[in-house]
PDB file of N, CA and C in Angstrom:
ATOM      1  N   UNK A   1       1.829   8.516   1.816  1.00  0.00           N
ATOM      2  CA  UNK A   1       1.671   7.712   0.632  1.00  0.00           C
ATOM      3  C   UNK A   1       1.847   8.601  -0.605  1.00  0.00           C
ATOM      4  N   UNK A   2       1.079   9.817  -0.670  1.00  0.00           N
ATOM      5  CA  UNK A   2       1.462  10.525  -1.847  1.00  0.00           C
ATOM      6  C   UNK A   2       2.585  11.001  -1.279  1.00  0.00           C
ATOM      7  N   UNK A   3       3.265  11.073  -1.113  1.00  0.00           N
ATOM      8  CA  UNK A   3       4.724  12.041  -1.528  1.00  0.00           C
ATOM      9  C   UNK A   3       5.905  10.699  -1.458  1.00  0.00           C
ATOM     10  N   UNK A   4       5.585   9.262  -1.646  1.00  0.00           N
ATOM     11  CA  UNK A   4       6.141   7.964  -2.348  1.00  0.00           C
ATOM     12  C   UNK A   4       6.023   8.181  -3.640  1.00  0.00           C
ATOM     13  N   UNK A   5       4.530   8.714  -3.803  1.00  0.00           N
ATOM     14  CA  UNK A   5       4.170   8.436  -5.376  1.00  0.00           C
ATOM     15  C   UNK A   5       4.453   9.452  -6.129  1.00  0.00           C
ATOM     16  N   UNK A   6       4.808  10.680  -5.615  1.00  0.00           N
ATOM     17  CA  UNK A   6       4.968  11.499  -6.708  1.00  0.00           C
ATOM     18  C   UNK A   6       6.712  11.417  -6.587  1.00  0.00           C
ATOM     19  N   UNK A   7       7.602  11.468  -5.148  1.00  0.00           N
ATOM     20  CA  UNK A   7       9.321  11.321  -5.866  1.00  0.00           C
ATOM     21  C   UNK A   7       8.900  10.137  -6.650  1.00  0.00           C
ATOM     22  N   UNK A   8       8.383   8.817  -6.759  1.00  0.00           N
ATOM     23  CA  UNK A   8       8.725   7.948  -7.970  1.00  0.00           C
ATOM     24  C   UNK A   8       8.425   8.296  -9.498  1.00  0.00           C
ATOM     25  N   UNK A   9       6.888   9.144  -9.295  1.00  0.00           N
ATOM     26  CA  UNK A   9       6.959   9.196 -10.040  1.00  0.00           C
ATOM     27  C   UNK A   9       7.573  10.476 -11.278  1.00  0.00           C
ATOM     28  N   UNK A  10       8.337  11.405 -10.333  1.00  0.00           N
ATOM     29  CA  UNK A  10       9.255  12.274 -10.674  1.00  0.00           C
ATOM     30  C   UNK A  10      10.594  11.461 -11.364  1.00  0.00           C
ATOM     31  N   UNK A  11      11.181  10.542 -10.641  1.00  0.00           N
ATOM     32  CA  UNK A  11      11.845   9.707 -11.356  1.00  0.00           C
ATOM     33  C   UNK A  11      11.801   9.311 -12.850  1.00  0.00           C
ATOM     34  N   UNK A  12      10.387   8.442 -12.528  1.00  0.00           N
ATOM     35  CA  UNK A  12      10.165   8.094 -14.074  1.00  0.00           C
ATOM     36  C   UNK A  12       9.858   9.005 -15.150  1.00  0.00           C
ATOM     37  N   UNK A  13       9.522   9.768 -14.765  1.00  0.00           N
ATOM     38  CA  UNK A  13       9.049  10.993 -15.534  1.00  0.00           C
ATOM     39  C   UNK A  13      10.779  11.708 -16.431  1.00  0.00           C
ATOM     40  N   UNK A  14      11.622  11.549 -15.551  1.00  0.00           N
ATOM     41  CA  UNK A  14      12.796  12.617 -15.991  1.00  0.00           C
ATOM     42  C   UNK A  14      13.953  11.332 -16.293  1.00  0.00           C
ATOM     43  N   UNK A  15      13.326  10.370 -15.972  1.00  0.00           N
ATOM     44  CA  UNK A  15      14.581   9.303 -16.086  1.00  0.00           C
ATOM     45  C   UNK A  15      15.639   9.396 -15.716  1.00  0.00           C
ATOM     46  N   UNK A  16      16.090  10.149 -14.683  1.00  0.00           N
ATOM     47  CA  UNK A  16      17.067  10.084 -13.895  1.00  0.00           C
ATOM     48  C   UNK A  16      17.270  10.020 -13.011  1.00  0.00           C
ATOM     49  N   UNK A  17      17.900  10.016 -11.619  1.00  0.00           N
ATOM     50  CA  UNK A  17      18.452   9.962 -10.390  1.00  0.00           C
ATOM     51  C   UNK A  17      17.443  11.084  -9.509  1.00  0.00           C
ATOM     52  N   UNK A  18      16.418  10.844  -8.916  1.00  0.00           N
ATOM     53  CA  UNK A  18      15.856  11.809  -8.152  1.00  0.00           C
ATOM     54  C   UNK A  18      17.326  12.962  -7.092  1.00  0.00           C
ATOM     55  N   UNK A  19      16.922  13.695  -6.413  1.00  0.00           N
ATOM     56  CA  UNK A  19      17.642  14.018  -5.879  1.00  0.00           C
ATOM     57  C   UNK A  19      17.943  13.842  -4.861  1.00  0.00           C
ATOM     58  N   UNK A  20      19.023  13.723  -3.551  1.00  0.00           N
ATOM     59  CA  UNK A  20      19.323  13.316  -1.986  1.00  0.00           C
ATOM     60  C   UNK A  20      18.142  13.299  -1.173  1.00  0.00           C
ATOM     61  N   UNK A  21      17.911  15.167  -1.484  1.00  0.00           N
ATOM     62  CA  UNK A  21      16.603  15.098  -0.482  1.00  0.00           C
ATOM     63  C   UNK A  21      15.407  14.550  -0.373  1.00  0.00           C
ATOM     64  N   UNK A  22      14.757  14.281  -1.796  1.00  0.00           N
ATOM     65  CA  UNK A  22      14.100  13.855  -2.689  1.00  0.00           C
ATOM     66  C   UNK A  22      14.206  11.907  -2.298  1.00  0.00           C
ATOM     67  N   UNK A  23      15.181  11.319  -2.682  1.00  0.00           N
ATOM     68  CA  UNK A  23      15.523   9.669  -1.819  1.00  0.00           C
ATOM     69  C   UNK A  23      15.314   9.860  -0.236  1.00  0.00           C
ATOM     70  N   UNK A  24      16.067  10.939   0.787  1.00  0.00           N
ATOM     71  CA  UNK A  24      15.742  11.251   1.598  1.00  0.00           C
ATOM     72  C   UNK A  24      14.054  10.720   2.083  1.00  0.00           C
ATOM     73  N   UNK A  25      13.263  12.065   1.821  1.00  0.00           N
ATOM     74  CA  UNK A  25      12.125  12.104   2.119  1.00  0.00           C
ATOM     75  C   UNK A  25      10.997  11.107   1.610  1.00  0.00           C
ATOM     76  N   UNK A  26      11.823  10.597   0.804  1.00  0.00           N
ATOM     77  CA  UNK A  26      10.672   8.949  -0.147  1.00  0.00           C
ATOM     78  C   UNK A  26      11.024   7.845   1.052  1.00  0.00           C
ATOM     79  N   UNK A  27      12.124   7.953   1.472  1.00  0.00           N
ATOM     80  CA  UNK A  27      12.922   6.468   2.738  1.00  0.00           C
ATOM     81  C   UNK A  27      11.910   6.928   3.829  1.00  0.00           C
ATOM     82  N   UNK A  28      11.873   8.099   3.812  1.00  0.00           N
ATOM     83  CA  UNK A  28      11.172   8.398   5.687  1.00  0.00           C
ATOM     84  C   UNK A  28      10.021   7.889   5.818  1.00  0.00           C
ATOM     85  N   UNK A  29       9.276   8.315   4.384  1.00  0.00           N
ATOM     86  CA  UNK A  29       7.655   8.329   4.081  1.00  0.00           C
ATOM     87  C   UNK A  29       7.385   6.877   4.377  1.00  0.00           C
ATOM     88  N   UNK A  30       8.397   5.864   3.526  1.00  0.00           N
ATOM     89  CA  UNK A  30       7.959   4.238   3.494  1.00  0.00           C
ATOM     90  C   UNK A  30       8.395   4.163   4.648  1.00  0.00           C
ATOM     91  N   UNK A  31       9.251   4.429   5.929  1.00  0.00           N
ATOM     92  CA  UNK A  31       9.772   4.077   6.927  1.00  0.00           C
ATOM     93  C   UNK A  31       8.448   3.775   8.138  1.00  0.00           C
ATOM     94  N   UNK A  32       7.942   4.868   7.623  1.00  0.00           N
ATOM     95  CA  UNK A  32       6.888   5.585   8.349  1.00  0.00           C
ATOM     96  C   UNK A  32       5.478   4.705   8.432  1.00  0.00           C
ATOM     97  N   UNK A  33       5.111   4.846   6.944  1.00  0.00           N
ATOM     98  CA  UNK A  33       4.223   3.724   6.426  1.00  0.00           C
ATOM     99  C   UNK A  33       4.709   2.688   6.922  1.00  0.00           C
ATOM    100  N   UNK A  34       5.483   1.850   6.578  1.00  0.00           N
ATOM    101  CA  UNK A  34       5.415   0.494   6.725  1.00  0.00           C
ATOM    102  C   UNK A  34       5.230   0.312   8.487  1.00  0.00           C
ATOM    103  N   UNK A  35       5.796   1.185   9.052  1.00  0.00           N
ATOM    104  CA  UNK A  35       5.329   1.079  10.821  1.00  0.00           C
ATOM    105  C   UNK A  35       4.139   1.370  10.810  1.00  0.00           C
ATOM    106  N   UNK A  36       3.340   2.189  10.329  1.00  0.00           N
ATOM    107  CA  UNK A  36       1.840   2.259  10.641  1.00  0.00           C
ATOM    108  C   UNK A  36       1.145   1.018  10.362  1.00  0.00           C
ATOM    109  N   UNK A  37       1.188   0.529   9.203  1.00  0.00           N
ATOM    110  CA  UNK A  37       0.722  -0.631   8.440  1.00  0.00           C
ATOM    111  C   UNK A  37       1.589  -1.840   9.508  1.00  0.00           C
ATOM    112  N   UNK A  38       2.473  -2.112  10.036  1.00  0.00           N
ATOM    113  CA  UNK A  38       2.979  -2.998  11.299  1.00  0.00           C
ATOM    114  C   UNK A  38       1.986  -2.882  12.157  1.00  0.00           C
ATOM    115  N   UNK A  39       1.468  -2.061  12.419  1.00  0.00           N
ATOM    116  CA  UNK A  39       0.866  -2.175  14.290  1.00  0.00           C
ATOM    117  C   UNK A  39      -0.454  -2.428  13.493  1.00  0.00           C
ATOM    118  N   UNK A  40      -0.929  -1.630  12.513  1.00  0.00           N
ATOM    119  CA  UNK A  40      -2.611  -2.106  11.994  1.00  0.00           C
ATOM    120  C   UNK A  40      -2.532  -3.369  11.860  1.00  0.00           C
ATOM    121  N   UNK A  41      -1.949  -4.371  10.723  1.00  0.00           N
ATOM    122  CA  UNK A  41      -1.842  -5.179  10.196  1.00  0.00           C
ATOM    123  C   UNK A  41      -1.761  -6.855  11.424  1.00  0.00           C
ATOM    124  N   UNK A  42      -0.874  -6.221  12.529  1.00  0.00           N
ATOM    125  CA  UNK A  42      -0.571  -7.035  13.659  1.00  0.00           C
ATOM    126  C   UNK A  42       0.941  -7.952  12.924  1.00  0.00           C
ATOM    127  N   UNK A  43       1.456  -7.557  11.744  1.00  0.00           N
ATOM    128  CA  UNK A  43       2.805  -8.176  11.307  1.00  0.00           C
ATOM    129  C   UNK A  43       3.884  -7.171  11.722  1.00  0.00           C
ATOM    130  N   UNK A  44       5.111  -8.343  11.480  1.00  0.00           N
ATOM    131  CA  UNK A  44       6.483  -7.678  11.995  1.00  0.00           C
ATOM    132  C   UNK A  44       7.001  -6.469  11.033  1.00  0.00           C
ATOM    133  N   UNK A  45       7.687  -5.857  11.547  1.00  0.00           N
ATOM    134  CA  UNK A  45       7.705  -4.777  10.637  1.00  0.00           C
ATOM    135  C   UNK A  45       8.332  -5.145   9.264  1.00  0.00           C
ATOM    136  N   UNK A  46       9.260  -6.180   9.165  1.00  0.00           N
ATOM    137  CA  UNK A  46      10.315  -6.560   8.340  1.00  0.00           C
ATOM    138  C   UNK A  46       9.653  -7.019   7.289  1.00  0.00           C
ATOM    139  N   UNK A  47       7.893  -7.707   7.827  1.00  0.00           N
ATOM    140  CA  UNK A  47       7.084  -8.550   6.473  1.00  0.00           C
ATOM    141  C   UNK A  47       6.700  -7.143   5.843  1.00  0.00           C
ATOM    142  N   UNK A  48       6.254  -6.068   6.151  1.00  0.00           N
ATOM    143  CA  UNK A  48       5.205  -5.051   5.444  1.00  0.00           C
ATOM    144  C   UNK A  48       5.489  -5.133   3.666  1.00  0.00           C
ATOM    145  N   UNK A  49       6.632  -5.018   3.757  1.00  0.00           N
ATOM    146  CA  UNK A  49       7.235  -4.866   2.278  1.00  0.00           C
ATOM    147  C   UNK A  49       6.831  -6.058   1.536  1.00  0.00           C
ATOM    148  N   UNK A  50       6.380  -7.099   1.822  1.00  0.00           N
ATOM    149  CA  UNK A  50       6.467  -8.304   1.302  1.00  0.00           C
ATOM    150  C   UNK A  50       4.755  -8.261   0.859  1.00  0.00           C
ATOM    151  N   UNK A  51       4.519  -7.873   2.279  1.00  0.00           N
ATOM    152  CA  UNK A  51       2.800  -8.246   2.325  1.00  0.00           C
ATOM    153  C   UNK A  51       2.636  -6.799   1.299  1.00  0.00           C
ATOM    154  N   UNK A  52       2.720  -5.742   1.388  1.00  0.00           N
ATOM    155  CA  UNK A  52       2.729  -4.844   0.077  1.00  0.00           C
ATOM    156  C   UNK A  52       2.481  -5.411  -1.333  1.00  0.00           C
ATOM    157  N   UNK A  53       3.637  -5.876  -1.273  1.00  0.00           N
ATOM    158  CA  UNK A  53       3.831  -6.520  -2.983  1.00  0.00           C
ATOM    159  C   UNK A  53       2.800  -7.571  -2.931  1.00  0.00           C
ATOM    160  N   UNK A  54       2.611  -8.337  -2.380  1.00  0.00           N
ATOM    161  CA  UNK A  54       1.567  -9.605  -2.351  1.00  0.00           C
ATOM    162  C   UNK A  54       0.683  -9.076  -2.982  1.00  0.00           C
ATOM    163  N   UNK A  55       0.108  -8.104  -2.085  1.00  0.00           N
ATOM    164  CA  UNK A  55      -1.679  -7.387  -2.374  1.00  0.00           C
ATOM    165  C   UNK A  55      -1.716  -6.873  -3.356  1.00  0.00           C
ATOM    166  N   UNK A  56      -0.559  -6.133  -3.571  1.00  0.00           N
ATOM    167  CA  UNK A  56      -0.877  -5.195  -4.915  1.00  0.00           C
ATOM    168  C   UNK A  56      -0.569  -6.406  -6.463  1.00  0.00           C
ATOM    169  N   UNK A  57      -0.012  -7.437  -6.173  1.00  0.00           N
ATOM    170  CA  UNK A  57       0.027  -8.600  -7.369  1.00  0.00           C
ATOM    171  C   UNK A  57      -1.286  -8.875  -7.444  1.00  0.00           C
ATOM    172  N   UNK A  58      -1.756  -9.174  -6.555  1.00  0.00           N
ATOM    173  CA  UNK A  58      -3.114  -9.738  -6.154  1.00  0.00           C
ATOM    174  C   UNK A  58      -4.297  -8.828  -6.694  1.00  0.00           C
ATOM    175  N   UNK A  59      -3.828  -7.829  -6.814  1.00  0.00           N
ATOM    176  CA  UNK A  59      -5.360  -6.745  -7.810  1.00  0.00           C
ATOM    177  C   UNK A  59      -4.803  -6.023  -8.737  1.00  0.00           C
ATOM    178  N   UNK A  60      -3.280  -6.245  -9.237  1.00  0.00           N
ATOM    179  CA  UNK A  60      -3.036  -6.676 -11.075  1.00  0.00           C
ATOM    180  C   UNK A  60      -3.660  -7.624 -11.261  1.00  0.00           C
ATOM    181  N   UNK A  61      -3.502  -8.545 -10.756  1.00  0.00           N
ATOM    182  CA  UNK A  61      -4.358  -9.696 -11.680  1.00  0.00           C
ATOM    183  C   UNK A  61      -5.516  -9.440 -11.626  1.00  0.00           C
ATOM    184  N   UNK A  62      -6.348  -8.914 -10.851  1.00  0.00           N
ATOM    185  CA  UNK A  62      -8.140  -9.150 -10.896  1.00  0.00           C
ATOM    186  C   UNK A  62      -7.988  -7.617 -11.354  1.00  0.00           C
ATOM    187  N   UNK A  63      -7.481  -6.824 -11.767  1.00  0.00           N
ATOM    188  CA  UNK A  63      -7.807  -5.627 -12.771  1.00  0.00           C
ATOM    189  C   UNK A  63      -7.725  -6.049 -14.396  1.00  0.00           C
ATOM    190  N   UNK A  64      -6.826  -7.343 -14.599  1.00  0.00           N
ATOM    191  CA  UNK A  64      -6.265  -7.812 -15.528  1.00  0.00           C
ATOM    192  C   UNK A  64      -7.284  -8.378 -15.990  1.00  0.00           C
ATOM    193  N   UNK A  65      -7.950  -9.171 -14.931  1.00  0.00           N
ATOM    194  CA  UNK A  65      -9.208 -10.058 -15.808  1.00  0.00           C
ATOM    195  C   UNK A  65     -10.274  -9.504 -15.652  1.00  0.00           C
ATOM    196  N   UNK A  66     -10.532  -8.421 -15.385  1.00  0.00           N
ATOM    197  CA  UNK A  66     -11.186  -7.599 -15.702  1.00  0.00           C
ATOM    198  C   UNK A  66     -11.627  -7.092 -17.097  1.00  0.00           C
ATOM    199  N   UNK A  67      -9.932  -6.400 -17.269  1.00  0.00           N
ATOM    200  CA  UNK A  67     -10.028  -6.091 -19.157  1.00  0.00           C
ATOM    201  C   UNK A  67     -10.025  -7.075 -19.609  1.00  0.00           C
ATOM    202  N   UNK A  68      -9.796  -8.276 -19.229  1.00  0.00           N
ATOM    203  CA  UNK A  68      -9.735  -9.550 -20.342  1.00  0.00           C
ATOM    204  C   UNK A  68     -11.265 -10.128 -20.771  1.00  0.00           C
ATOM    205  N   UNK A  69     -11.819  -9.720 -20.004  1.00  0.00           N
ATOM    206  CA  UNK A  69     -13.555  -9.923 -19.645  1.00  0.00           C
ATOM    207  C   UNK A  69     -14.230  -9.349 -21.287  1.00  0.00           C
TER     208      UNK A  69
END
């Protein structure tokens, strides 16, 4: 998980094109993850990405109304 978050956030940081190895080793990491999170989860591997984004929408918003509080 950290070494997703830091090539991205090396990206954003320099605003440009990370490097081969760098895309490389970010693909393996989520490859990797999303199979671990498959067999925990009991979903197909193909949903992980989906169910990802779900959850993490799902606590923007309740961080959101949080500060709105």
């Amino acid at each position: 998980m950290q070494l997703i978050k830091t090539v991205y956030a090396k990206s954003r940081r320099h605003g440009r094109r990370v490097s081969q190895v760098d895309q490389r080793y970010r693909k393996r990491a989520e490859e990797l993850l999303n199979s671990e999170l498959s067999v925990a989860l009991g979903i197909p591997l193909k949903e992980v990405p989906a169910y990802i984004n779900q959850r993490i929408g799902k606590l923007g918003k309740k961080t959101s109304k949080k500060t709105a509080e």
